[in-house]
C-alpha atoms as a PDB file:
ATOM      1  CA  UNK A   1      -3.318 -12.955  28.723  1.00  0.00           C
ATOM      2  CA  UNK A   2      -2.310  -9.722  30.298  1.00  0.00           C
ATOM      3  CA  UNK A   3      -4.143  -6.532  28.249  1.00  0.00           C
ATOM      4  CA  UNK A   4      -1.731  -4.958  26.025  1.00  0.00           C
ATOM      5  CA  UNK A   5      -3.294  -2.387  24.414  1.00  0.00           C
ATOM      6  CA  UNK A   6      -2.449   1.057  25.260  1.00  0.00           C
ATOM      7  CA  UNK A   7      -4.626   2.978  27.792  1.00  0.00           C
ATOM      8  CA  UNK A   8      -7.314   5.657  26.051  1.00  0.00           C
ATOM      9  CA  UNK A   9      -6.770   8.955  27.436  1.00  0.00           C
ATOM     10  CA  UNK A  10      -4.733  12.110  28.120  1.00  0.00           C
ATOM     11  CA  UNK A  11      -1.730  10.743  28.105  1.00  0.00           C
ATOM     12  CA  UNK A  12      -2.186   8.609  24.718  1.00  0.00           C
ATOM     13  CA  UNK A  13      -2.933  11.822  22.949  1.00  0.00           C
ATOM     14  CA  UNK A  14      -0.218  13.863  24.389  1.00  0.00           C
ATOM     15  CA  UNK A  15       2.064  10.895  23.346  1.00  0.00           C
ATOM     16  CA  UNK A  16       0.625  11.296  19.903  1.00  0.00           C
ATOM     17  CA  UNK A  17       0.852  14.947  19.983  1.00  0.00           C
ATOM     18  CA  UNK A  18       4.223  15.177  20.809  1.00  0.00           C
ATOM     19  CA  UNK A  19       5.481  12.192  17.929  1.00  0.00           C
ATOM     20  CA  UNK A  20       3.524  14.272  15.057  1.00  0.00           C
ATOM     21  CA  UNK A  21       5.515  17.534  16.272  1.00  0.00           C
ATOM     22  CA  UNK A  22       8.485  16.076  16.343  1.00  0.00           C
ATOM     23  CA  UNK A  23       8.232  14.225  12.927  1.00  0.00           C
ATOM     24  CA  UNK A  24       6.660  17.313  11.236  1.00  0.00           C
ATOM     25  CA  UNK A  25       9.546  20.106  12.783  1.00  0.00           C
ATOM     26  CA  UNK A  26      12.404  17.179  11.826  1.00  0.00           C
ATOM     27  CA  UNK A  27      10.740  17.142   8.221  1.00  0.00           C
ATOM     28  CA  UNK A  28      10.581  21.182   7.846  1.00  0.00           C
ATOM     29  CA  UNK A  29      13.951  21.582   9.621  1.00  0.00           C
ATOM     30  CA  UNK A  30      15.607  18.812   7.215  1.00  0.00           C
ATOM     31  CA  UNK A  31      14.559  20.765   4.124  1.00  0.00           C
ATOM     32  CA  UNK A  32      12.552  17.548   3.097  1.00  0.00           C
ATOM     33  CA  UNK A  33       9.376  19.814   2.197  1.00  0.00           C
ATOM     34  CA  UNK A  34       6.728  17.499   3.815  1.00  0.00           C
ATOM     35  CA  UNK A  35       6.295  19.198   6.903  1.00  0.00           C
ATOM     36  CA  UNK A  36       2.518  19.681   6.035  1.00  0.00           C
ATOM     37  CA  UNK A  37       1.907  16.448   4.851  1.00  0.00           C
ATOM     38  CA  UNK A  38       3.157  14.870   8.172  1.00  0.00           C
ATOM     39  CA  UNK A  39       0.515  17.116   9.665  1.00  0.00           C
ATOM     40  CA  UNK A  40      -2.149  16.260   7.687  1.00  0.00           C
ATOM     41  CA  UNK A  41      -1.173  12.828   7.480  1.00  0.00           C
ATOM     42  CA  UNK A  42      -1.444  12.464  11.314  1.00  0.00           C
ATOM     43  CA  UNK A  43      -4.649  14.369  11.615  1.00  0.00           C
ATOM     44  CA  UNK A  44      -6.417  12.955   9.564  1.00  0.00           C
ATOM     45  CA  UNK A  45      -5.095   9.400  10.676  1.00  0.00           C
ATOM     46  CA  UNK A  46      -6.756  10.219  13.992  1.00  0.00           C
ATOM     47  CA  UNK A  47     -10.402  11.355  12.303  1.00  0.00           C
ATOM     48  CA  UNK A  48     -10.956   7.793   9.917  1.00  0.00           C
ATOM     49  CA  UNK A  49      -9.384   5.397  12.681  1.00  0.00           C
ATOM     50  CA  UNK A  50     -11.917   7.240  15.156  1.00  0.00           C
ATOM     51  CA  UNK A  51     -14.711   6.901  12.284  1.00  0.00           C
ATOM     52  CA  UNK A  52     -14.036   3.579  11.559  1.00  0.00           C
ATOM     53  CA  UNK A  53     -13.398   2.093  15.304  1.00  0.00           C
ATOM     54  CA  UNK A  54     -17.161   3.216  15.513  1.00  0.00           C
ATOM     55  CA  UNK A  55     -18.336   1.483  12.280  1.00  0.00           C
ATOM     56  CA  UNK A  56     -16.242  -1.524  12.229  1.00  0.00           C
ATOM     57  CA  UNK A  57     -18.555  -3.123  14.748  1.00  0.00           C
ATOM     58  CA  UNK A  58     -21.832  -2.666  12.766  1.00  0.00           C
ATOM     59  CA  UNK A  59     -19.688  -3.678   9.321  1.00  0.00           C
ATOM     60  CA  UNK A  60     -18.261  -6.875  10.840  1.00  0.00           C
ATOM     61  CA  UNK A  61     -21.932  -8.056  11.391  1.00  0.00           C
ATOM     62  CA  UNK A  62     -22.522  -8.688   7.808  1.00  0.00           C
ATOM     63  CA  UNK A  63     -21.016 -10.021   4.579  1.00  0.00           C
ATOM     64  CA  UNK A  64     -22.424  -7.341   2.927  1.00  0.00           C
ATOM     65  CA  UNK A  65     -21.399  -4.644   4.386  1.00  0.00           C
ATOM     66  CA  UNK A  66     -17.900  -5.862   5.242  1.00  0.00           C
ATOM     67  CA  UNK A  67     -17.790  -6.498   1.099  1.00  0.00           C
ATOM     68  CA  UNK A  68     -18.892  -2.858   0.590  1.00  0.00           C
ATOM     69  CA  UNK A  69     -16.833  -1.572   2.986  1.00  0.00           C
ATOM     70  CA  UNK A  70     -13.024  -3.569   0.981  1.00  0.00           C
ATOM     71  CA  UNK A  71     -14.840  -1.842  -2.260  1.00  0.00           C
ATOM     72  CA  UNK A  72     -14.991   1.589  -0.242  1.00  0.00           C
ATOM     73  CA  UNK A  73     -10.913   0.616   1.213  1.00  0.00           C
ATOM     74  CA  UNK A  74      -9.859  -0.174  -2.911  1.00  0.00           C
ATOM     75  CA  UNK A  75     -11.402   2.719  -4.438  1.00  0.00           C
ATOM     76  CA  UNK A  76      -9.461   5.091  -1.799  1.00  0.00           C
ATOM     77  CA  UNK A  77      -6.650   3.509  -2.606  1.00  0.00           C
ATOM     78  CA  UNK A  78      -7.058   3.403  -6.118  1.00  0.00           C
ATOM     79  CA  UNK A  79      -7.541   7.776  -5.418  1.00  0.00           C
ATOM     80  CA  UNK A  80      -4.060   7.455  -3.399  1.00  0.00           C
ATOM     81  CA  UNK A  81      -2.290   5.928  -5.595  1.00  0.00           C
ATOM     82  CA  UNK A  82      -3.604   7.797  -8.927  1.00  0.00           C
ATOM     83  CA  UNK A  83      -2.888  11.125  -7.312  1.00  0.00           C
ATOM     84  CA  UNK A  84       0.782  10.149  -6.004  1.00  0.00           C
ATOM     85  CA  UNK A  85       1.750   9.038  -9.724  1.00  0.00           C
ATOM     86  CA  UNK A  86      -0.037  11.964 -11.938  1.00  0.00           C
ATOM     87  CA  UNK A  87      -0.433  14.782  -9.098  1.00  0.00           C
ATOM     88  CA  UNK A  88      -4.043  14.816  -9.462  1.00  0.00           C
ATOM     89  CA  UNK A  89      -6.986  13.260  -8.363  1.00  0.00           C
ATOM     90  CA  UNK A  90      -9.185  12.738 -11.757  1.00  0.00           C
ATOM     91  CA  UNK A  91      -7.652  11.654 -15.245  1.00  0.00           C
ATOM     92  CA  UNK A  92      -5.459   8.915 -15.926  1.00  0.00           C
ATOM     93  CA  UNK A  93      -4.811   8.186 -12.722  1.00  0.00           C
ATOM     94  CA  UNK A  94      -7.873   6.207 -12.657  1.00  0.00           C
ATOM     95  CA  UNK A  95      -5.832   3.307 -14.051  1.00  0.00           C
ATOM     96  CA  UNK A  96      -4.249   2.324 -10.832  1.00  0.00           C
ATOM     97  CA  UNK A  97      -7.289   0.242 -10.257  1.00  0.00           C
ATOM     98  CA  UNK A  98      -6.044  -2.371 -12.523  1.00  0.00           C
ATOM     99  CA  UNK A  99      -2.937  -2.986 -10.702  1.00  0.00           C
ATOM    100  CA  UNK A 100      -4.634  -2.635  -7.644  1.00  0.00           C
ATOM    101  CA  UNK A 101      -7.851  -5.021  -8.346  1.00  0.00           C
ATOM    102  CA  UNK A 102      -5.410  -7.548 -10.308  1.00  0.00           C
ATOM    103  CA  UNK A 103      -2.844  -8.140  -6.885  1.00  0.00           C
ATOM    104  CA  UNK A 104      -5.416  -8.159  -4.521  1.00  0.00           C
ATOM    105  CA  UNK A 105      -8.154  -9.968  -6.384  1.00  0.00           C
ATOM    106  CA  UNK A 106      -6.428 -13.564  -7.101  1.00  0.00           C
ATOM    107  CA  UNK A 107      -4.679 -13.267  -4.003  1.00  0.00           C
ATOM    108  CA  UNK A 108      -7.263 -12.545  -1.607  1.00  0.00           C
ATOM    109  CA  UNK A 109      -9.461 -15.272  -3.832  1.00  0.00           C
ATOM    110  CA  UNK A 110      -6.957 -17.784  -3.457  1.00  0.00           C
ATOM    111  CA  UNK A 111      -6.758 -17.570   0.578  1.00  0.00           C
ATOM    112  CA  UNK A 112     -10.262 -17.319   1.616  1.00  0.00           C
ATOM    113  CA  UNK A 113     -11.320 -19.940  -1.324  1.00  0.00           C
ATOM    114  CA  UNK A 114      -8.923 -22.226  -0.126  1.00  0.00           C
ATOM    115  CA  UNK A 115      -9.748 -22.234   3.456  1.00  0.00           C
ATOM    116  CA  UNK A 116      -6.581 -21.084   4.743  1.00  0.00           C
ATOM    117  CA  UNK A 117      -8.426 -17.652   6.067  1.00  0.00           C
ATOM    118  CA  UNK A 118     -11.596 -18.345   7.440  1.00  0.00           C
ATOM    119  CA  UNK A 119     -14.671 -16.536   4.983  1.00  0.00           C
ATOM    120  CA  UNK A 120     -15.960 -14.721   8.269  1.00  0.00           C
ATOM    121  CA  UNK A 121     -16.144 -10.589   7.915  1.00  0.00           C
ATOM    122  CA  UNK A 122     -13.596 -10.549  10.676  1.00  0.00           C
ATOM    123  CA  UNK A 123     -11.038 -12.959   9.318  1.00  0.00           C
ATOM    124  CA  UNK A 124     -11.097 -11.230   5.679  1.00  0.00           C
ATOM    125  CA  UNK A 125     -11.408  -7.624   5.931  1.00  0.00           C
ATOM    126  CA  UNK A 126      -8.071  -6.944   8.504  1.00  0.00           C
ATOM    127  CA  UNK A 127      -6.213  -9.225   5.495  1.00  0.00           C
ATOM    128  CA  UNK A 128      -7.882  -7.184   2.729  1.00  0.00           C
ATOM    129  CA  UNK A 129      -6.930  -3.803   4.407  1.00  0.00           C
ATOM    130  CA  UNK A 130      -3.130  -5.167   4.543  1.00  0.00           C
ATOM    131  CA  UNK A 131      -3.036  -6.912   0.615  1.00  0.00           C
ATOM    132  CA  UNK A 132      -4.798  -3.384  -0.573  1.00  0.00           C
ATOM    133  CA  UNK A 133      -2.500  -1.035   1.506  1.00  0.00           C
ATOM    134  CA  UNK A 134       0.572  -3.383   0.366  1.00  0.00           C
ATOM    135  CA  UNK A 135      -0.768  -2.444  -4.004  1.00  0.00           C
ATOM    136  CA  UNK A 136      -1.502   0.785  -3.124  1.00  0.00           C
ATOM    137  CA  UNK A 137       2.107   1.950  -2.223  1.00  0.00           C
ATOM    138  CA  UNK A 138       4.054  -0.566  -4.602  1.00  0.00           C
ATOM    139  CA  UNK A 139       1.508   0.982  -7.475  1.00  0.00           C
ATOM    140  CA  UNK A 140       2.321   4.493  -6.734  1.00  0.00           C
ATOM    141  CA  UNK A 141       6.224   4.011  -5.790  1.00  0.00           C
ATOM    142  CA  UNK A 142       6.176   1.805  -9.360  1.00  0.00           C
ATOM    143  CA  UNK A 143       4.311   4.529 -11.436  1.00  0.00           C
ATOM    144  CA  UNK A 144       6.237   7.706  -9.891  1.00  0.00           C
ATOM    145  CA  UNK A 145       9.767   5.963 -10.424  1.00  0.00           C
ATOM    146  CA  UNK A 146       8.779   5.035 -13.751  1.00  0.00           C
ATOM    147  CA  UNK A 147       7.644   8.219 -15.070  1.00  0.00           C
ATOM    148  CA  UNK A 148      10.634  10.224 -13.001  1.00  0.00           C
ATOM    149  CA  UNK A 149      12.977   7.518 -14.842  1.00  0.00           C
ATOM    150  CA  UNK A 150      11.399   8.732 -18.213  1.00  0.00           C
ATOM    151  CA  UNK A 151      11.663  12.176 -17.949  1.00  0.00           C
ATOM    152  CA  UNK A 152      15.324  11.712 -16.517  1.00  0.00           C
ATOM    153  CA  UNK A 153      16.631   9.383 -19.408  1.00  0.00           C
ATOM    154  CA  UNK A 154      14.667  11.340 -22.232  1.00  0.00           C
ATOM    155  CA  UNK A 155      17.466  10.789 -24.224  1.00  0.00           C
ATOM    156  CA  UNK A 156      18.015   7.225 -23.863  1.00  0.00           C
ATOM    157  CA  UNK A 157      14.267   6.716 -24.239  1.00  0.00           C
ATOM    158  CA  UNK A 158      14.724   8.707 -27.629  1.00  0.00           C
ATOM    159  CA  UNK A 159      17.833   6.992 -28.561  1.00  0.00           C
ATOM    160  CA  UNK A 160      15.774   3.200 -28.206  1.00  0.00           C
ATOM    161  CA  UNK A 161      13.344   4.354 -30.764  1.00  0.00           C
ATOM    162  CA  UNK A 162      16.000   5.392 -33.159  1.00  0.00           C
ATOM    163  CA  UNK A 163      17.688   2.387 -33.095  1.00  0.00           C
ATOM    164  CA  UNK A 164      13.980   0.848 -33.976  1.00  0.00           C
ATOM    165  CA  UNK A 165      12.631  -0.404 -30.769  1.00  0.00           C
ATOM    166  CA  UNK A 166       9.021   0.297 -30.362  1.00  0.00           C
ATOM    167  CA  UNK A 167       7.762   2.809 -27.854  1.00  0.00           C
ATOM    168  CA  UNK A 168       6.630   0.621 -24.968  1.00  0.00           C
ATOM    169  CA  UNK A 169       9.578  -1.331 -25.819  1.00  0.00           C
ATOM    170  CA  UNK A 170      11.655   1.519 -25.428  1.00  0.00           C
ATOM    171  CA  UNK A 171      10.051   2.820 -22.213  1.00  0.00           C
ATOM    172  CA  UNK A 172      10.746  -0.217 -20.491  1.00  0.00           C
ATOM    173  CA  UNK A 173      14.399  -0.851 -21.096  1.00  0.00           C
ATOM    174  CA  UNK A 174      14.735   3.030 -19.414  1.00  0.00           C
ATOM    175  CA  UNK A 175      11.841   2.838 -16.726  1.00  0.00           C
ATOM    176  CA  UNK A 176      12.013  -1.433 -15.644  1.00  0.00           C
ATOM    177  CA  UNK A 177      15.219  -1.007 -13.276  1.00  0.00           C
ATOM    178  CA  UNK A 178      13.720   2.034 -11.221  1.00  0.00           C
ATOM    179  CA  UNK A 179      10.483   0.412 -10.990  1.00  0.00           C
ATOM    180  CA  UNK A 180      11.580  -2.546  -9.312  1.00  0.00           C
ATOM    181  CA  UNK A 181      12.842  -1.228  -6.412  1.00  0.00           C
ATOM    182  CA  UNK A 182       8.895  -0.852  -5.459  1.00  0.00           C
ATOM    183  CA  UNK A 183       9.588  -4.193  -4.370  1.00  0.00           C
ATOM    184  CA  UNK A 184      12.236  -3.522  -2.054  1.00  0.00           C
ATOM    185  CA  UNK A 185      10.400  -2.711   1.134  1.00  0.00           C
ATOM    186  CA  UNK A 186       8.061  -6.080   1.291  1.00  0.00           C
ATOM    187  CA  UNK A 187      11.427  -8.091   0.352  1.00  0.00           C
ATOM    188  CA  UNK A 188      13.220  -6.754   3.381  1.00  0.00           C
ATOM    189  CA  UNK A 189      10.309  -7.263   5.886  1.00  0.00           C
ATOM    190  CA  UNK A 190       9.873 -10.416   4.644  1.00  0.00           C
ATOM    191  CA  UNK A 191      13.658 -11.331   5.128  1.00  0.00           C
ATOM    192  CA  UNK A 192      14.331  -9.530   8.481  1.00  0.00           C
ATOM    193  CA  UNK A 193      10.758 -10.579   9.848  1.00  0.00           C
ATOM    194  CA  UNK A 194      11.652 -11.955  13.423  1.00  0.00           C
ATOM    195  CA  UNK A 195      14.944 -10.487  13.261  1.00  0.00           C
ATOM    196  CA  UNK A 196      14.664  -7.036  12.681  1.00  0.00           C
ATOM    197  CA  UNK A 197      10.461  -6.795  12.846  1.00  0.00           C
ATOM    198  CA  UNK A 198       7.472  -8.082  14.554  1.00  0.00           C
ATOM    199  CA  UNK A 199       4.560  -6.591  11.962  1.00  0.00           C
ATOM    200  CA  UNK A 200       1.592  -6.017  12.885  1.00  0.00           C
ATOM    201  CA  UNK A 201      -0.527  -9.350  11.948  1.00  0.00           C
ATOM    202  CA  UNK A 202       2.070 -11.385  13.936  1.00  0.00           C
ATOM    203  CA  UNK A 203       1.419  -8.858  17.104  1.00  0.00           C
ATOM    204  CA  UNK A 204      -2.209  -8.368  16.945  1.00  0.00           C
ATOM    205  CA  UNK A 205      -2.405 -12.290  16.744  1.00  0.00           C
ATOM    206  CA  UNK A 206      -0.417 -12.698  19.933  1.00  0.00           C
ATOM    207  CA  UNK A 207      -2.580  -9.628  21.422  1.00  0.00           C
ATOM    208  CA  UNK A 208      -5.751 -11.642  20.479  1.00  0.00           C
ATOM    209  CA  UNK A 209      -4.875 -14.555  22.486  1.00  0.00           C
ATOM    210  CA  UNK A 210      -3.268 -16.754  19.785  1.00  0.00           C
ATOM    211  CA  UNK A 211      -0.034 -18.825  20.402  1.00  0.00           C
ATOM    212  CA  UNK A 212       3.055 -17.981  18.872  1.00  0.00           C
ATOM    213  CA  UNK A 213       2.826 -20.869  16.392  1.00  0.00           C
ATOM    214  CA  UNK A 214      -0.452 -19.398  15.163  1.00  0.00           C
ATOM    215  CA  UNK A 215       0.822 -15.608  14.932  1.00  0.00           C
ATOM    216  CA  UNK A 216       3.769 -16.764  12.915  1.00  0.00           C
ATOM    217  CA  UNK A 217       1.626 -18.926  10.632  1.00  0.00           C
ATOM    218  CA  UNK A 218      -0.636 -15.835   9.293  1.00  0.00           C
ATOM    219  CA  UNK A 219       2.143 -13.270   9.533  1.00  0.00           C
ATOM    220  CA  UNK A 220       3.577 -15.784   6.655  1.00  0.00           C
ATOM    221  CA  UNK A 221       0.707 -16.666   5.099  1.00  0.00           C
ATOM    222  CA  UNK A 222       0.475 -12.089   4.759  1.00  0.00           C
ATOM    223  CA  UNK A 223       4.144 -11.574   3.876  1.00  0.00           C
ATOM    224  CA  UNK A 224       4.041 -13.751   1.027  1.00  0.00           C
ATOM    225  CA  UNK A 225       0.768 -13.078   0.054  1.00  0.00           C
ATOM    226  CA  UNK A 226       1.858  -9.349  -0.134  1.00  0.00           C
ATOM    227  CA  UNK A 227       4.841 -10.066  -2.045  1.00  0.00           C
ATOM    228  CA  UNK A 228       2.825 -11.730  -4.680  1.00  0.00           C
ATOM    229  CA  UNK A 229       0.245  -8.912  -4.532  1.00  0.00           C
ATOM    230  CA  UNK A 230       2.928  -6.370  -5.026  1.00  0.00           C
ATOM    231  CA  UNK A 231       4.726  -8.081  -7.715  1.00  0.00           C
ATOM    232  CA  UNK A 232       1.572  -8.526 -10.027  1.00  0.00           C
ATOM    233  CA  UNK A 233       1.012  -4.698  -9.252  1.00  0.00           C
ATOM    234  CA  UNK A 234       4.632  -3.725 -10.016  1.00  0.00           C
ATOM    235  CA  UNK A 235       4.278  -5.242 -13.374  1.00  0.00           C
ATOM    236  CA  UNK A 236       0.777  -4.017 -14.249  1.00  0.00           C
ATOM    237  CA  UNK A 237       2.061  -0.802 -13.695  1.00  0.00           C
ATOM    238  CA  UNK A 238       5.161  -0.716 -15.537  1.00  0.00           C
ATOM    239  CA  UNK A 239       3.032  -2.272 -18.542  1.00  0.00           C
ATOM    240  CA  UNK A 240       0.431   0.864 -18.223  1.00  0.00           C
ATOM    241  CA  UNK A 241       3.474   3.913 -17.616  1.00  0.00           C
ATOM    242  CA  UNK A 242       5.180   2.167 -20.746  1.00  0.00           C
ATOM    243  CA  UNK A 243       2.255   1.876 -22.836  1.00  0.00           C
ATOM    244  CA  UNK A 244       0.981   5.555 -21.915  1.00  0.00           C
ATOM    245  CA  UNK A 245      -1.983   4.738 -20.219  1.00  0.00           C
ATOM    246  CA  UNK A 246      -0.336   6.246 -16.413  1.00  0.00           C
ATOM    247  CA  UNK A 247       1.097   9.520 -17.436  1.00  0.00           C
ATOM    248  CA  UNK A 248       1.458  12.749 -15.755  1.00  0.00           C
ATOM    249  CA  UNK A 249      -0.762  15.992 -17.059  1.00  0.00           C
ATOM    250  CA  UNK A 250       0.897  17.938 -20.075  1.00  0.00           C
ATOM    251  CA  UNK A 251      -0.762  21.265 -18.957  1.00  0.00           C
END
């Protein structure tokens, strides 16, 4: 099979140069206010996929260290996530590790358990990045439209405990309709996959030398693994913004 992988070297980083700049001016000339962040985003992008193309070798030579290193992956997602939902980086945002650990746990337990992904460091760590990436964004999507939902509807939230409901009770009948559209994104890949998309397992597969039988095989086995990892974390974080645990800084 023919190399496919783009060629390192002055022209790649041009390339790259040029798509940040345009996505950054596009976000400041749009009034979208994230100008910054696409800047940041991208640079930093380039430092840890640089950092970890140089210890991915040494990691993928041990259990150990490819275990330590989905710990490292959860607890910077858990970090993500918490900061997305309470703007801040300590505090109750902490809690997003229970949504997290509680999609990707089971999950990830019931594939390589199974058999169905080989218990080798280089089978299980590329589907670990992609089940913890996948409950990282539903987790912070979930927790932000939840607690924007709250403030918004004060007054319905208000007018469910006068008419008696209890206060997680409450919560939910306001924040449960915003929260689910977390879900949206890994429902439409999933439908359009092969129409609309070719994600990244499926291509990386094909890149590796599989056939397409065998690409389309683990792209499945990730798209519904990811909806079921996203739909436990969806849930486990309504249940904490409604019960008060997830909740942004009064100060």
């Amino acid at each position: 099979m023919t190399n496919a992988a783009p060629e390192i070297g002055p022209v790649l980083g041009l390339v790259l140069l040029a798509l940040a700049a345009a996505a950054a001016l596009l976000a400041r000339f749009g009034g979208l206010g994230v100008s910054r962040d696409v800047v940041v985003a991208s640079a930093r992008a380039v430092v840890q996929l640089a950092a970890v193309s140089l210890l991915i070798a040494a990691v993928l030579e041990s259990a150990g260290w490819t275990a330590l290193f989905i710990v490292g992956m959860v607890l910077v997602a858990v970090a993500t996530a918490g900061r997305r939902i309470t703007g801040r980086t300590r505090g109750p945002g902490w809690w997003t590790a229970v949504p997290i650990a509680a999609g990707v746990g089971p999950v990830l337990g019931l594939l390589v358990g199974s058999g169905v992904v080989p218990s080798r460091p280089v089978a299980v760590l590329p589907i670990a990045g992609i089940m913890i990436g996948g409950a990282m964004t539903s987790t912070g999507l979930t927790g932000r439209r939840a607690l924007d939902e709250l403030d918004t509807r004060r007054g319905e939230y208000e007018g469910g405990l006068a008419l008696g409901l209890l206060p997680r009770d409450a919560a939910l009948e306001v924040a449960r309709p915003a929260a689910a559209l977390a879900l949206f994104p890994v429902l439409d890949q999933t439908r359009t996959v092969g129409l609309v998309t070719l994600p990244g397992a499926f291509v990386g597969v094909l890149l590796g030398g599989a056939d397409p039988i065998e690409a389309g095989a683990i792209q499945l086995l990730v798209l519904i693994g990811l909806l079921a990892v996203e739909a436990i974390a969806v849930l486990i974080t309504l249940e904490l913004v409604a019960t008060g645990r997830l909740r942004r800084p009064t100060e």
